[in-house]
Protein backbone atom coordinates (compact mmCIF):
# COMPACT_ATOMS: atom_id res chain seq x y z
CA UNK A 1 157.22 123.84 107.92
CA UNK A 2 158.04 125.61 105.23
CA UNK A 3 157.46 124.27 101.89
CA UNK A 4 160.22 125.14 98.79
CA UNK A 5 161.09 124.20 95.56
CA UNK A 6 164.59 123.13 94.27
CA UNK A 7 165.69 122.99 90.68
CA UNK A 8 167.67 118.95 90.20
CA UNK A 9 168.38 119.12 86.75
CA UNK A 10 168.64 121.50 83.26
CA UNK A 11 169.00 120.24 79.97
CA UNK A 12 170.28 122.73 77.59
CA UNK A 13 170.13 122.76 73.84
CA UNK A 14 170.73 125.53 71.25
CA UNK A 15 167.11 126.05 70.67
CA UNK A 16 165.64 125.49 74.32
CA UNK A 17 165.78 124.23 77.96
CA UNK A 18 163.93 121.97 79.95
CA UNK A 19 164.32 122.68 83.42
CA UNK A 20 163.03 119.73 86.39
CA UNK A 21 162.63 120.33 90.33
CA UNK A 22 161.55 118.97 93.10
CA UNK A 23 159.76 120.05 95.82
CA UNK A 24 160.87 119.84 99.92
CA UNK A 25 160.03 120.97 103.29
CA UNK A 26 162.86 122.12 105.79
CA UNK A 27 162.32 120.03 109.28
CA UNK A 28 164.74 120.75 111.82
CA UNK A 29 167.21 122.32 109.21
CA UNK A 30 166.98 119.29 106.96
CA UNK A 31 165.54 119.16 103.45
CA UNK A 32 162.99 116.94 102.88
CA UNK A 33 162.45 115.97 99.87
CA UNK A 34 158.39 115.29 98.83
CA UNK A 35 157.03 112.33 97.59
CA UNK A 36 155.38 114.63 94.66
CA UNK A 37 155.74 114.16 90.78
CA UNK A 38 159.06 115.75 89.11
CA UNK A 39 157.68 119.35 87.69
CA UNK A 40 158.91 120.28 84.47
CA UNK A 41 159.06 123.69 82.48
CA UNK A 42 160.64 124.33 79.42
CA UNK A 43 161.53 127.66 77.34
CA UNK A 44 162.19 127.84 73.76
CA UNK A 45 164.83 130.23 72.76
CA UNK A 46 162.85 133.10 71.11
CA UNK A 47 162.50 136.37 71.88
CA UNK A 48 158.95 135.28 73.96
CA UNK A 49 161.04 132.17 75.77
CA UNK A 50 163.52 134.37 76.78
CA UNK A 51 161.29 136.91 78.41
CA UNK A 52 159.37 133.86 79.93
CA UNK A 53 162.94 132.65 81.13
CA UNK A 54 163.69 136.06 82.74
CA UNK A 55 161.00 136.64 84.63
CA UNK A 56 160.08 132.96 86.51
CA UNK A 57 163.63 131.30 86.98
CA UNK A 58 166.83 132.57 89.37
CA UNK A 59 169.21 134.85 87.73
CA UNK A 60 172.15 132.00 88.42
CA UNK A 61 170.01 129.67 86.08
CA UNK A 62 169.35 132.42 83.58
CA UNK A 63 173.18 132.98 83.28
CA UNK A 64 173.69 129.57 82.65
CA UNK A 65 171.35 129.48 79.83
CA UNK A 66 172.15 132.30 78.23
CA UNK A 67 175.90 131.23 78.02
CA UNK A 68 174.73 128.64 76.29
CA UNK A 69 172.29 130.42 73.87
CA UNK A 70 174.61 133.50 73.20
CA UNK A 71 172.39 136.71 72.19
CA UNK A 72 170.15 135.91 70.27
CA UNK A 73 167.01 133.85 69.77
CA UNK A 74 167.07 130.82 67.40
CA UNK A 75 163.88 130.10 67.26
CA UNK A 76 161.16 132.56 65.25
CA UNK A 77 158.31 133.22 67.11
């Protein structure tokens, strides 16, 4: 069984993101989803929540944030 995570929702404001998934196991090709608690991050859009953004979430969900945010921070660290 192979346990995964899948991102089910990202809020997007000018100054940060909150990102919430859910974990599943595959069984028999299905997804399964967990009866586990919703986990949450969030990045603030600074130079340091950027960076933070970069290196932990898929580049298709960094894209997506950054087309929001533009290019550059608006938050001082």
């Amino acid at each position: 069984m192979e346990k995964f995570r899948k991102i089910t929702e990202i809020n997007i404001a000018l100054n940060h993101v909150v990102i919430h998934s859910k974990e599943f196991v595959k069984i028999d090709n299905v997804d399964v989803e967990l009866a586990l608690p919703v986990h949450t991050i969030s990045y603030v859009n600074s130079i340091s929540g950027r960076e933070q953004l970069l290196a932990t979430q898929p580049e298709n969900v960094v894209s997506s944030v950054f087309a929001i945010w533009g290019d550059n921070p608006t938050v001082e660290e």
